[in-house]
C-alpha atoms as a PDB file:
ATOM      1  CA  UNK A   1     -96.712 -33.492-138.084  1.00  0.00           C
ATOM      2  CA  UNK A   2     -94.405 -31.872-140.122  1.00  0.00           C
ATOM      3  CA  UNK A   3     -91.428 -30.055-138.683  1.00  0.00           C
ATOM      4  CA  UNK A   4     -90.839 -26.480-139.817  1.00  0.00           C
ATOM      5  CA  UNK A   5     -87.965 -25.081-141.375  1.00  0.00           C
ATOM      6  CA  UNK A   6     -85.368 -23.505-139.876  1.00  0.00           C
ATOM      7  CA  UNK A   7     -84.994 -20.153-140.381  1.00  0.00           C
ATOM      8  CA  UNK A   8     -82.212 -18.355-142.614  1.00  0.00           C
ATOM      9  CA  UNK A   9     -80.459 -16.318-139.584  1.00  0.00           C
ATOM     10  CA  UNK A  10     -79.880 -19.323-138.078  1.00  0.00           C
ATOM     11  CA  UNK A  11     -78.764 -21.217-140.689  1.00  0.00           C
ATOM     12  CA  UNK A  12     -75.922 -18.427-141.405  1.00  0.00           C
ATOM     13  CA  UNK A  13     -74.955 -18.291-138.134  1.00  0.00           C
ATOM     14  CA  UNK A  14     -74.495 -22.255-137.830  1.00  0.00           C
ATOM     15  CA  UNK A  15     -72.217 -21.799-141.119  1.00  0.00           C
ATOM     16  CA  UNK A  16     -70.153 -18.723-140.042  1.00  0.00           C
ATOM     17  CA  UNK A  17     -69.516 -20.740-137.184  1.00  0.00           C
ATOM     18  CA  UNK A  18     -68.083 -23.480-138.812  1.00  0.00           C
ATOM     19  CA  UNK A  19     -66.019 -20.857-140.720  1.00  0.00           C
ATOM     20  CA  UNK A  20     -64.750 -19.984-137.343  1.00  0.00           C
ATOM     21  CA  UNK A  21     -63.454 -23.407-135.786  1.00  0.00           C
ATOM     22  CA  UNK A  22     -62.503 -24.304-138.972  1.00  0.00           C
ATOM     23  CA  UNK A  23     -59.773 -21.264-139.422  1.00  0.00           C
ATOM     24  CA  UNK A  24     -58.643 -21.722-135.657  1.00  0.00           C
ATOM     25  CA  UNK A  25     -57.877 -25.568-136.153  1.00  0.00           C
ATOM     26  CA  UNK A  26     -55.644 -24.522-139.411  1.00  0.00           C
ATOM     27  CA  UNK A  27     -53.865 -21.733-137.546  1.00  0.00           C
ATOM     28  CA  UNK A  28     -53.137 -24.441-134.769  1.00  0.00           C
ATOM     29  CA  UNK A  29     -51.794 -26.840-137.308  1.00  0.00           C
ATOM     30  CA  UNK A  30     -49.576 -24.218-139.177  1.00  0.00           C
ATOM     31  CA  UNK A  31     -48.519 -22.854-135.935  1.00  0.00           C
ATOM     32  CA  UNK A  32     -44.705 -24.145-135.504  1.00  0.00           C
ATOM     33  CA  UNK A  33     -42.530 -22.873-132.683  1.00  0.00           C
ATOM     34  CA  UNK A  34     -38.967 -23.427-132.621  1.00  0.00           C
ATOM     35  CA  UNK A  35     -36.802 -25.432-130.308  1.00  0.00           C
ATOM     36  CA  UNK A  36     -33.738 -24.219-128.927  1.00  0.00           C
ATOM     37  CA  UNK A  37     -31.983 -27.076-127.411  1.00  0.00           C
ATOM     38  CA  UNK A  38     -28.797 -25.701-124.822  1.00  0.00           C
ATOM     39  CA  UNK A  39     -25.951 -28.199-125.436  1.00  0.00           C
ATOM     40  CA  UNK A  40     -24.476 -27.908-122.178  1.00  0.00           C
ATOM     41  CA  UNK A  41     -27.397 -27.946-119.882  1.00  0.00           C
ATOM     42  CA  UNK A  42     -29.863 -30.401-122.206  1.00  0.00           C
ATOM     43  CA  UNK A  43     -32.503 -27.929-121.557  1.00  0.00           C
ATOM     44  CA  UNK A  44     -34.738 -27.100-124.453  1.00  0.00           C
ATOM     45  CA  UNK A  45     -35.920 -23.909-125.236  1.00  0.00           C
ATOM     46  CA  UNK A  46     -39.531 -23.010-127.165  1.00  0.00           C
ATOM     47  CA  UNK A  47     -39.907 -19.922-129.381  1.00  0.00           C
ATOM     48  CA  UNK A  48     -43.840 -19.813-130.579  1.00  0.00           C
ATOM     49  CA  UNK A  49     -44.028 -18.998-134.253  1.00  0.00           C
ATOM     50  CA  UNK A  50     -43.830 -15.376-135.020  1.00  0.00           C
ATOM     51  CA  UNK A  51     -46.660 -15.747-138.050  1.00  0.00           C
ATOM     52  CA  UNK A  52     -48.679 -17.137-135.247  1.00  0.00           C
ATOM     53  CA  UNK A  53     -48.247 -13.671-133.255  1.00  0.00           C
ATOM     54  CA  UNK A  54     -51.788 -12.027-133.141  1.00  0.00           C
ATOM     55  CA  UNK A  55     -50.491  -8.696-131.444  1.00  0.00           C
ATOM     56  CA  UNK A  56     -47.024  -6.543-131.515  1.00  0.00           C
ATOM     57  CA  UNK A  57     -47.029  -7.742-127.689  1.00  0.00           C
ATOM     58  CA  UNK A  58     -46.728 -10.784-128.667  1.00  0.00           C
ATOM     59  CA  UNK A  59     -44.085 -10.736-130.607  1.00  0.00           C
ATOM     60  CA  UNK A  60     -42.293  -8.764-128.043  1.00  0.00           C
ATOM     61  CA  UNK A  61     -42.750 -11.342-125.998  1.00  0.00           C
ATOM     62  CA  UNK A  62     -41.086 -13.617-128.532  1.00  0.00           C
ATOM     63  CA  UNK A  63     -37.918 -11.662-128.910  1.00  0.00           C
ATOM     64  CA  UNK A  64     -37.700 -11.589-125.110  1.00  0.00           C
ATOM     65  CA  UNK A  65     -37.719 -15.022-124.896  1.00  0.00           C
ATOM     66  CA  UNK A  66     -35.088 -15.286-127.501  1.00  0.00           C
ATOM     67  CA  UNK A  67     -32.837 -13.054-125.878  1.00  0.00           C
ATOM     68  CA  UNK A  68     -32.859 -14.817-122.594  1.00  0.00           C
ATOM     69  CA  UNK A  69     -32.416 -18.038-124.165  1.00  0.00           C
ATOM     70  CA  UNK A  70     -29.598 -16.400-126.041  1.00  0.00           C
ATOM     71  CA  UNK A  71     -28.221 -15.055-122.576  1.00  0.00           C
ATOM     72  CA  UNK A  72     -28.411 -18.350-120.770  1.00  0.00           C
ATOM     73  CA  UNK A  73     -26.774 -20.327-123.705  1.00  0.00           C
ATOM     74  CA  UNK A  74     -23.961 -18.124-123.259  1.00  0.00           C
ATOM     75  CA  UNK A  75     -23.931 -18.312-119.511  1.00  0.00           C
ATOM     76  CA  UNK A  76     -23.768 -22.352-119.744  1.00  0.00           C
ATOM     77  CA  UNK A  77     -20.580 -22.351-122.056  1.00  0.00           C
ATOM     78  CA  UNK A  78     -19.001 -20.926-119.140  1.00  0.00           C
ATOM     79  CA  UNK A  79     -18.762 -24.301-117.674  1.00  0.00           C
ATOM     80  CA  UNK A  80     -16.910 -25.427-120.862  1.00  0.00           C
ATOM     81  CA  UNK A  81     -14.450 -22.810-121.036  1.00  0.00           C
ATOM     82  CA  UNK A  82     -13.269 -24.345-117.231  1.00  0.00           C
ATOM     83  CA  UNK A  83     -13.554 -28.029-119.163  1.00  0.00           C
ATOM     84  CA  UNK A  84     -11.184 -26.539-121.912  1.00  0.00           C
ATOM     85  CA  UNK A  85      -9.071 -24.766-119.444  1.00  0.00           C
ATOM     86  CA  UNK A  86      -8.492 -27.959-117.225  1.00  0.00           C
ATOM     87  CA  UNK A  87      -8.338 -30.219-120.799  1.00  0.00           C
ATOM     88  CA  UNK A  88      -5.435 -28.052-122.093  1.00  0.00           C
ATOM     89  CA  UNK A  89      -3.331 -28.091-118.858  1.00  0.00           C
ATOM     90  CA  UNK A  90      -3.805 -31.869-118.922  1.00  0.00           C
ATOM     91  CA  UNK A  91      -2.752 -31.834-122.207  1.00  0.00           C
ATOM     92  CA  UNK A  92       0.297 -29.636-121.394  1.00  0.00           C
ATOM     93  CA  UNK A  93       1.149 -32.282-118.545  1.00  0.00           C
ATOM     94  CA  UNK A  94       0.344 -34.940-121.187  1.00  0.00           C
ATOM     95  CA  UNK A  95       3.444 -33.677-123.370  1.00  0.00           C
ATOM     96  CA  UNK A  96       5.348 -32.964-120.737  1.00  0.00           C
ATOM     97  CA  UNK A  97       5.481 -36.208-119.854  1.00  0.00           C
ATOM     98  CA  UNK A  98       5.548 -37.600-123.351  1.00  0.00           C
ATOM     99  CA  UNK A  99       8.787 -35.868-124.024  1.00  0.00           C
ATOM    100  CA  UNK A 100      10.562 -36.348-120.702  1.00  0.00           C
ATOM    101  CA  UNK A 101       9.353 -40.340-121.800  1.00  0.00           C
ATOM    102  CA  UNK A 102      11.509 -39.745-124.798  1.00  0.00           C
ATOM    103  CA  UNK A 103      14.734 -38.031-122.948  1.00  0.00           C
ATOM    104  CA  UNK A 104      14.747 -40.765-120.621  1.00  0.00           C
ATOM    105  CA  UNK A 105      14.643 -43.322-123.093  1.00  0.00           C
ATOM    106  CA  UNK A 106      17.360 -42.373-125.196  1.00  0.00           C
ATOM    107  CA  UNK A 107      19.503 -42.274-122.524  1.00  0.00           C
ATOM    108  CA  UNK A 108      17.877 -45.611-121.328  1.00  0.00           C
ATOM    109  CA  UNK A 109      19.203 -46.846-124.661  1.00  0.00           C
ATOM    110  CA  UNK A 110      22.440 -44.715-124.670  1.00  0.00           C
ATOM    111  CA  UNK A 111      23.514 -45.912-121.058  1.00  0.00           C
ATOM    112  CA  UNK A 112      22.117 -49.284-119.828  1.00  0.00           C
ATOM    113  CA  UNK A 113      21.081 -50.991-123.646  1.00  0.00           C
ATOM    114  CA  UNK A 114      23.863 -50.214-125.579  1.00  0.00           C
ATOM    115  CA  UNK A 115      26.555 -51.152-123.186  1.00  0.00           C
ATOM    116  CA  UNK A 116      24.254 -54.472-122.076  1.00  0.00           C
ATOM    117  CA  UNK A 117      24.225 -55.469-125.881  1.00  0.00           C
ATOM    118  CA  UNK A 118      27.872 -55.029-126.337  1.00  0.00           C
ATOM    119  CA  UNK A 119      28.643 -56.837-123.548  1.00  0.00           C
ATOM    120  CA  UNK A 120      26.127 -59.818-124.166  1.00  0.00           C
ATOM    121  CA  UNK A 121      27.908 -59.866-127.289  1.00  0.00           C
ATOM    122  CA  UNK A 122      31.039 -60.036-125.964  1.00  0.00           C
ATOM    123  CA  UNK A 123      29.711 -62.824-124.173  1.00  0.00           C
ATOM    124  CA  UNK A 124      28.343 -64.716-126.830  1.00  0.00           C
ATOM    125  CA  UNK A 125      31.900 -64.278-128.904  1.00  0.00           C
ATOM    126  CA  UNK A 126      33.673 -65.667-125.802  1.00  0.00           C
ATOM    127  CA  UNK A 127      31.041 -68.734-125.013  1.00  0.00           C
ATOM    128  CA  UNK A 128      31.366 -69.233-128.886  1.00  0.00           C
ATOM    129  CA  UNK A 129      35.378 -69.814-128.191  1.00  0.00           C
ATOM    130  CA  UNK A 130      34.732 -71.879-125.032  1.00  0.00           C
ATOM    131  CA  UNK A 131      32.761 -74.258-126.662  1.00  0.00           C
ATOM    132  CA  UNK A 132      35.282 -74.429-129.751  1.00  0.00           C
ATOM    133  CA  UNK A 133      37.997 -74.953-127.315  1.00  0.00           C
ATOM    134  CA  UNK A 134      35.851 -77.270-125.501  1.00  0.00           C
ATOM    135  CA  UNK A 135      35.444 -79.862-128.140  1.00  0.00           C
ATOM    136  CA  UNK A 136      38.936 -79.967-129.317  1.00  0.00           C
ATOM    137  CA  UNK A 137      39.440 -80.959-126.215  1.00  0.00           C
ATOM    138  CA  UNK A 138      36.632 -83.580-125.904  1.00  0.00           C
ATOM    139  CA  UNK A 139      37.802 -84.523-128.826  1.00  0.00           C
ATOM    140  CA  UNK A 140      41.838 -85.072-127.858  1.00  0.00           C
ATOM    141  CA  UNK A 141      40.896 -86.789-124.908  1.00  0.00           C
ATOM    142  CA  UNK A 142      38.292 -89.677-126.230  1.00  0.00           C
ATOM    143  CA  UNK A 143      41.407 -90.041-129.072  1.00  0.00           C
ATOM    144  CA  UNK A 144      43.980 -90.126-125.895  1.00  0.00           C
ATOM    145  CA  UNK A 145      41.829 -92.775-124.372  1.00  0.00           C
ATOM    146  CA  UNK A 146      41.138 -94.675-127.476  1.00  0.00           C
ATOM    147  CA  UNK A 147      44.935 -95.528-127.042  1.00  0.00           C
ATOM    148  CA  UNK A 148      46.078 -98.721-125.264  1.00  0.00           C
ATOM    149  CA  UNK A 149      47.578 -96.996-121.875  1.00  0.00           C
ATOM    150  CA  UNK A 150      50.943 -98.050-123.246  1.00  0.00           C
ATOM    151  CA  UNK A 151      50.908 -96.035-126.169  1.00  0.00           C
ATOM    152  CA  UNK A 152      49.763 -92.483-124.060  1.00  0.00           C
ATOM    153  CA  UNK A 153      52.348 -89.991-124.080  1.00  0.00           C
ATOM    154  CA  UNK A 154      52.214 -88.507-120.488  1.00  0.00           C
ATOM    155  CA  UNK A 155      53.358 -85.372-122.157  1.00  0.00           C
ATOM    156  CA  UNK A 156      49.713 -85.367-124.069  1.00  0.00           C
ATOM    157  CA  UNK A 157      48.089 -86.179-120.496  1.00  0.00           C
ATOM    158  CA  UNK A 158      49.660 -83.336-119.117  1.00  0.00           C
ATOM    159  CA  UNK A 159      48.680 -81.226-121.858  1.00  0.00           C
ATOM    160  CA  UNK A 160      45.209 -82.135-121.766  1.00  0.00           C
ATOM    161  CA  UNK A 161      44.923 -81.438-117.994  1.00  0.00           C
ATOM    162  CA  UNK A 162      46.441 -78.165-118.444  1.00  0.00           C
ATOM    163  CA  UNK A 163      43.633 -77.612-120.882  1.00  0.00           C
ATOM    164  CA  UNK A 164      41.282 -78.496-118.704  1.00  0.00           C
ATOM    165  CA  UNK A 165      42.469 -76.546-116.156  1.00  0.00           C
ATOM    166  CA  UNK A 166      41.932 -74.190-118.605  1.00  0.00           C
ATOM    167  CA  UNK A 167      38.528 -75.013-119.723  1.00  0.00           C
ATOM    168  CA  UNK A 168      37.307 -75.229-115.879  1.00  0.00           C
ATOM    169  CA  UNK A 169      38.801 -71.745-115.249  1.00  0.00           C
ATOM    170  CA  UNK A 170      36.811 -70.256-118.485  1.00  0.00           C
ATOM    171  CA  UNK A 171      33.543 -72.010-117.521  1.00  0.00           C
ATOM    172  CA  UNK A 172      34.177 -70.258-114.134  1.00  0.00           C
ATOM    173  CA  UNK A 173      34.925 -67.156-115.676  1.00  0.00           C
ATOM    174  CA  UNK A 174      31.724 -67.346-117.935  1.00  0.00           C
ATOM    175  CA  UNK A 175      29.518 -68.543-115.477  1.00  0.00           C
ATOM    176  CA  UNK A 176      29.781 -65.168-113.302  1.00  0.00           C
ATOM    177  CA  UNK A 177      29.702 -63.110-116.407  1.00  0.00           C
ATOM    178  CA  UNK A 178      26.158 -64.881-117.112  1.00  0.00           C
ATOM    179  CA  UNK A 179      25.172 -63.633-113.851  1.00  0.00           C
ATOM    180  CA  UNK A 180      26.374 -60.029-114.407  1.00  0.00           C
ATOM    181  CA  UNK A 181      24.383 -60.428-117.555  1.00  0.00           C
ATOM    182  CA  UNK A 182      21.449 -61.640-115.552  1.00  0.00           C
ATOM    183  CA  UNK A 183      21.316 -59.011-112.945  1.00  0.00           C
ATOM    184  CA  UNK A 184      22.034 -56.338-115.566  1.00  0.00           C
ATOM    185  CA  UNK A 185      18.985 -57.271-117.613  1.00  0.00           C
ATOM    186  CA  UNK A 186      16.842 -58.029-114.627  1.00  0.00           C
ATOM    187  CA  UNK A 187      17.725 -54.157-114.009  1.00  0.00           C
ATOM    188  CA  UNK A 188      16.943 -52.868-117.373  1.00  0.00           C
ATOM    189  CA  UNK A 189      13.576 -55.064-117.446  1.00  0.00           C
ATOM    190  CA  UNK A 190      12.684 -53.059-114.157  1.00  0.00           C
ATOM    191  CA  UNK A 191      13.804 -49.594-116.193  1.00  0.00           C
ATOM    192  CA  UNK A 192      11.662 -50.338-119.310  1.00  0.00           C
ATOM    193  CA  UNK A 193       8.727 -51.700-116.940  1.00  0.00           C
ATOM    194  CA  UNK A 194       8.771 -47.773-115.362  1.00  0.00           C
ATOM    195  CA  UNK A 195       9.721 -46.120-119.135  1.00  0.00           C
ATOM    196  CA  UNK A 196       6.718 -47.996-120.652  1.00  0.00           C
ATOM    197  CA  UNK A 197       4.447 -47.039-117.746  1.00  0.00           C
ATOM    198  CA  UNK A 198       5.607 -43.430-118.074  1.00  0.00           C
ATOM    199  CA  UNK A 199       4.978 -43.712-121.904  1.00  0.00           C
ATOM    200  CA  UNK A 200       1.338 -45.115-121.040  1.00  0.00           C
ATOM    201  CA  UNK A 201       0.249 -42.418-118.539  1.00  0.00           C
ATOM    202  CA  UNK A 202       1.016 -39.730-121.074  1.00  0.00           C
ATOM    203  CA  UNK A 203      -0.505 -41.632-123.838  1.00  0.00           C
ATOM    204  CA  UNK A 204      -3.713 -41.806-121.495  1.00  0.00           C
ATOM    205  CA  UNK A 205      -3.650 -38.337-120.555  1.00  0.00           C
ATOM    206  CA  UNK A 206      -3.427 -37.311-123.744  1.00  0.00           C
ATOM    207  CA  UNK A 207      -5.839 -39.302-125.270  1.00  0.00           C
ATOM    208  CA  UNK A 208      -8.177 -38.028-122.319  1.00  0.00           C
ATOM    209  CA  UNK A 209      -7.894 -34.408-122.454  1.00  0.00           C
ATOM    210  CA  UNK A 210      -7.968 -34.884-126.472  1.00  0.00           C
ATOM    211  CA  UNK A 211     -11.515 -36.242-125.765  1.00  0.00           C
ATOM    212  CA  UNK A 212     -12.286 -33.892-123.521  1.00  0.00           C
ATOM    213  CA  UNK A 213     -11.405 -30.768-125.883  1.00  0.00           C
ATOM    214  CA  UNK A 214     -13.272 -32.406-128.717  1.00  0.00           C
ATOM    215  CA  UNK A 215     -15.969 -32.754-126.524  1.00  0.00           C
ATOM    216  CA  UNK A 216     -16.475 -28.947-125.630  1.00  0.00           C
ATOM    217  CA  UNK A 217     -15.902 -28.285-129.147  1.00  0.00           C
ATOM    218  CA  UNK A 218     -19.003 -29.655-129.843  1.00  0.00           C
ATOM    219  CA  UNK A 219     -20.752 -28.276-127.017  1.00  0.00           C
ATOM    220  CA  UNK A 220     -19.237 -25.133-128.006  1.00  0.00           C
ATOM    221  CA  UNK A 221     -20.255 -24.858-131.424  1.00  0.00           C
ATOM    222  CA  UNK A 222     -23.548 -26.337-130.182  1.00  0.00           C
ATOM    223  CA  UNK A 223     -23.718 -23.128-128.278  1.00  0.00           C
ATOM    224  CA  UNK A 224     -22.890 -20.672-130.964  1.00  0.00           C
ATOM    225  CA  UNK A 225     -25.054 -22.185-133.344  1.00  0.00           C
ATOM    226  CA  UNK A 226     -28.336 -22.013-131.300  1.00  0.00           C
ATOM    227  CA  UNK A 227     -27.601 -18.225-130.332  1.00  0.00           C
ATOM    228  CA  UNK A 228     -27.121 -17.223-133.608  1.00  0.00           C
ATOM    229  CA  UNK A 229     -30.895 -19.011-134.191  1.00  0.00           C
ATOM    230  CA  UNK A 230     -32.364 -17.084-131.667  1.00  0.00           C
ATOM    231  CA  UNK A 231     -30.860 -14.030-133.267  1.00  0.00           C
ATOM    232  CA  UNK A 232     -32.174 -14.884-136.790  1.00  0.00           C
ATOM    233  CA  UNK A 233     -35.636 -15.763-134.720  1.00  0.00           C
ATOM    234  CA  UNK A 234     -35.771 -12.164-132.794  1.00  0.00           C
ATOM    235  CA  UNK A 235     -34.472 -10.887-136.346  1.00  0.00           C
ATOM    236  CA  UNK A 236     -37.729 -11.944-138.066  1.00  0.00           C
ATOM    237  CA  UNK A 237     -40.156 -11.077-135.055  1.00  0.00           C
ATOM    238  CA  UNK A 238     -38.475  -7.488-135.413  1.00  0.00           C
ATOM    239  CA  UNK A 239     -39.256  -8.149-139.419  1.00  0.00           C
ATOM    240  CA  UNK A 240     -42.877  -8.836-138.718  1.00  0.00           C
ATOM    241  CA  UNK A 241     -43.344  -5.755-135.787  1.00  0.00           C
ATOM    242  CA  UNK A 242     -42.627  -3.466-138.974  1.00  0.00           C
ATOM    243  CA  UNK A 243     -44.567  -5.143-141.506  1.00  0.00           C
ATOM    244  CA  UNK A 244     -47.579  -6.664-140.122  1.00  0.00           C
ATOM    245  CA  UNK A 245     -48.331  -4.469-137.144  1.00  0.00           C
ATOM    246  CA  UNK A 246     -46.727  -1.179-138.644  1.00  0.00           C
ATOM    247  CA  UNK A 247     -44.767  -0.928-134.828  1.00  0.00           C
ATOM    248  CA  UNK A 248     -41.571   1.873-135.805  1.00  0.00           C
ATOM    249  CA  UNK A 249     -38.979  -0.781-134.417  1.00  0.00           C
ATOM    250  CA  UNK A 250     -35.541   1.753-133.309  1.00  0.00           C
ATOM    251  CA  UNK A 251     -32.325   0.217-135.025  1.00  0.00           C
ATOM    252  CA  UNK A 252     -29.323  -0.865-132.989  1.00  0.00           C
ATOM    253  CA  UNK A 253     -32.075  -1.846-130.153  1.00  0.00           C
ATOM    254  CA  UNK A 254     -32.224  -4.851-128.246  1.00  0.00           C
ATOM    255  CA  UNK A 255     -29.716  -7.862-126.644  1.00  0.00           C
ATOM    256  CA  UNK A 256     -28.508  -8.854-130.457  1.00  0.00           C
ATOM    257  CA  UNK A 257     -27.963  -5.171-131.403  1.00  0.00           C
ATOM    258  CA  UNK A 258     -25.894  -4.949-128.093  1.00  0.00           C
ATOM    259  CA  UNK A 259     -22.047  -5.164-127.430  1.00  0.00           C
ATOM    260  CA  UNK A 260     -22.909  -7.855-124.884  1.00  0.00           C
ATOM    261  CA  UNK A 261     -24.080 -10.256-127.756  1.00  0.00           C
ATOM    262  CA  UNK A 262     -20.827  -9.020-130.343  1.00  0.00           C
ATOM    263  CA  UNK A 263     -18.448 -10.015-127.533  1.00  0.00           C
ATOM    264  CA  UNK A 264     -20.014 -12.994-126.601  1.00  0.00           C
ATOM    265  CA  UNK A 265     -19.898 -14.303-130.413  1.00  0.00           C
ATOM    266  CA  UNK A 266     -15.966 -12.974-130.435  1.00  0.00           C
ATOM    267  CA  UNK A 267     -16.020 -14.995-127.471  1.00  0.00           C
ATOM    268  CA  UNK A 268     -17.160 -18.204-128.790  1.00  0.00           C
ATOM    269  CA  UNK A 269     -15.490 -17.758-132.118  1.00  0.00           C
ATOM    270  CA  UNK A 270     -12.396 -17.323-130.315  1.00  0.00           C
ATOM    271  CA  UNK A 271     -12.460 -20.423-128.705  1.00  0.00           C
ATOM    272  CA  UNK A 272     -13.979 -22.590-131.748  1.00  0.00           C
ATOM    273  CA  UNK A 273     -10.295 -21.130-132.940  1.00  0.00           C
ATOM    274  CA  UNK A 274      -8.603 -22.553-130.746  1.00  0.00           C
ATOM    275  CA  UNK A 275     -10.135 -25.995-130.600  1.00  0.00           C
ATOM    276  CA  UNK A 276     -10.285 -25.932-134.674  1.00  0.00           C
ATOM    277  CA  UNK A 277      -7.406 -29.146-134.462  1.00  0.00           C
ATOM    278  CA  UNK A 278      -9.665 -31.100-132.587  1.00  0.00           C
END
């Protein structure tokens, strides 16, 4: 038996309601909100696409949610302005530390080097004459006892023991003065030991609290950068309240219209200022 036809109401009712799904899965695919990620706190904040809006409220709504994602990216940096703060006195102790480093090593060098080199040389210049004086005499005694005991003058022997009375009294004399030496530079190892540990904990500060300040600059200008995209974002919702749903939107209304939002980019800019170095 033959099935009868359907009739033409129906038929343009099952069409318009393909029309129907089909315009409500392209409005979900064009619909693209926009992320707000806080720098400070990693939390990410989701605007829903103005065009998507399908009432003033809506959009409302929106701008609201930009402005207290605005607020609360501002209230985070608060946490890097005590980072900078505590970064920058570190820093302060760093140089401090750096250049009291560099006073006492100048007069590390002016008052134990210098005078430990000069007298090392003197040293050296008189252990260079002991050992000249030395082998002359080495040498005038294996000649003196190359000689058949008859043909020694005792007035060489007595000369050559004076000399080695002589020699013995300078060996003496330098041995001791090795040991000032020795106890002198065993004291200036200990001073450059401290010095170069002084010179490293300021280095490491330093290099810390460097890190640290280029850290909250990025944070920072993570910060300003993400409020000013909510303001562009409540900006365009305002845009689209006028245009699309004819809503009289006042001027000068609203958290990015407010002194509260001007200070808080003085704010901000005023400490991307500072940290511009970095």
């Amino acid at each position: 038996m033959r099935k009868a036809e359907p009739s033409k109401p129906a038929a343009m009712k099952k069409y318009f309601i393909l029309i129907v799904f089909s315009g409500l899965f392209y409005t979900s695919l064009r619909a693209q909100p926009v992320t707000v990620p806080d720098p400070v706190s990693n939390k990410v904040y989701t605007l829903p696409d103005p065009g998507a809006a399908q009432t003033a409220a809506e959009l409302q709504s929106a701008i609201t949610t930009a402005e207290t994602a605005a607020r609360a990216l501002y209230a985070g940096s608060e946490s890097q302005k005590t980072n900078m703060t505590t970064a920058e006195s570190d820093q302060a102790k760093a140089f401090a530390i750096k250049n009291a480093n560099i006073t006492a090593t100048n007069n590390f060098n002016k008052n134990d080097v210098i005078p430990y080199k000069q007298d090392m040389d003197n040293y050296n210049a008189a252990g260079a004459k002991y050992s000249d004086l030395l082998s002359h005499y080495n040498k005038a005694v294996l000649a003196n006892n190359a000689l058949a005991a008859k043909d020694r003058k005792a007035t060489t022997v007595a000369a050559l023991n004076n000399q080695k009375i002589e020699i013995d009294l300078q060996s003496a004399q330098l041995s001791k003065w090795k040991d000032k030496l020795d106890a002198a530079k065993a004291k200036l190892d200990v001073k450059n030991a401290a010095l170069q540990k002084q010179q490293q904990k300021g280095d490491a500060l330093e290099q810390s609290s460097t890190a640290k300040l280029k850290a909250c600059k990025i944070k920072l200008k993570g910060v300003l950068d993400q409020i000013v995209v909510c303001a562009a974002y409540a900006e365009k919702c305002r845009a689209l309240l006028t245009s699309k749903f004819k809503v009289d939107v006042a001027v000068n209304t609203g958290y990015f219209n407010s002194p509260e939002y001007k200070n808080a980019l003085v704010d901000l800019n005023a400490l991307m200022d500072k940290l511009k170095s970095y």
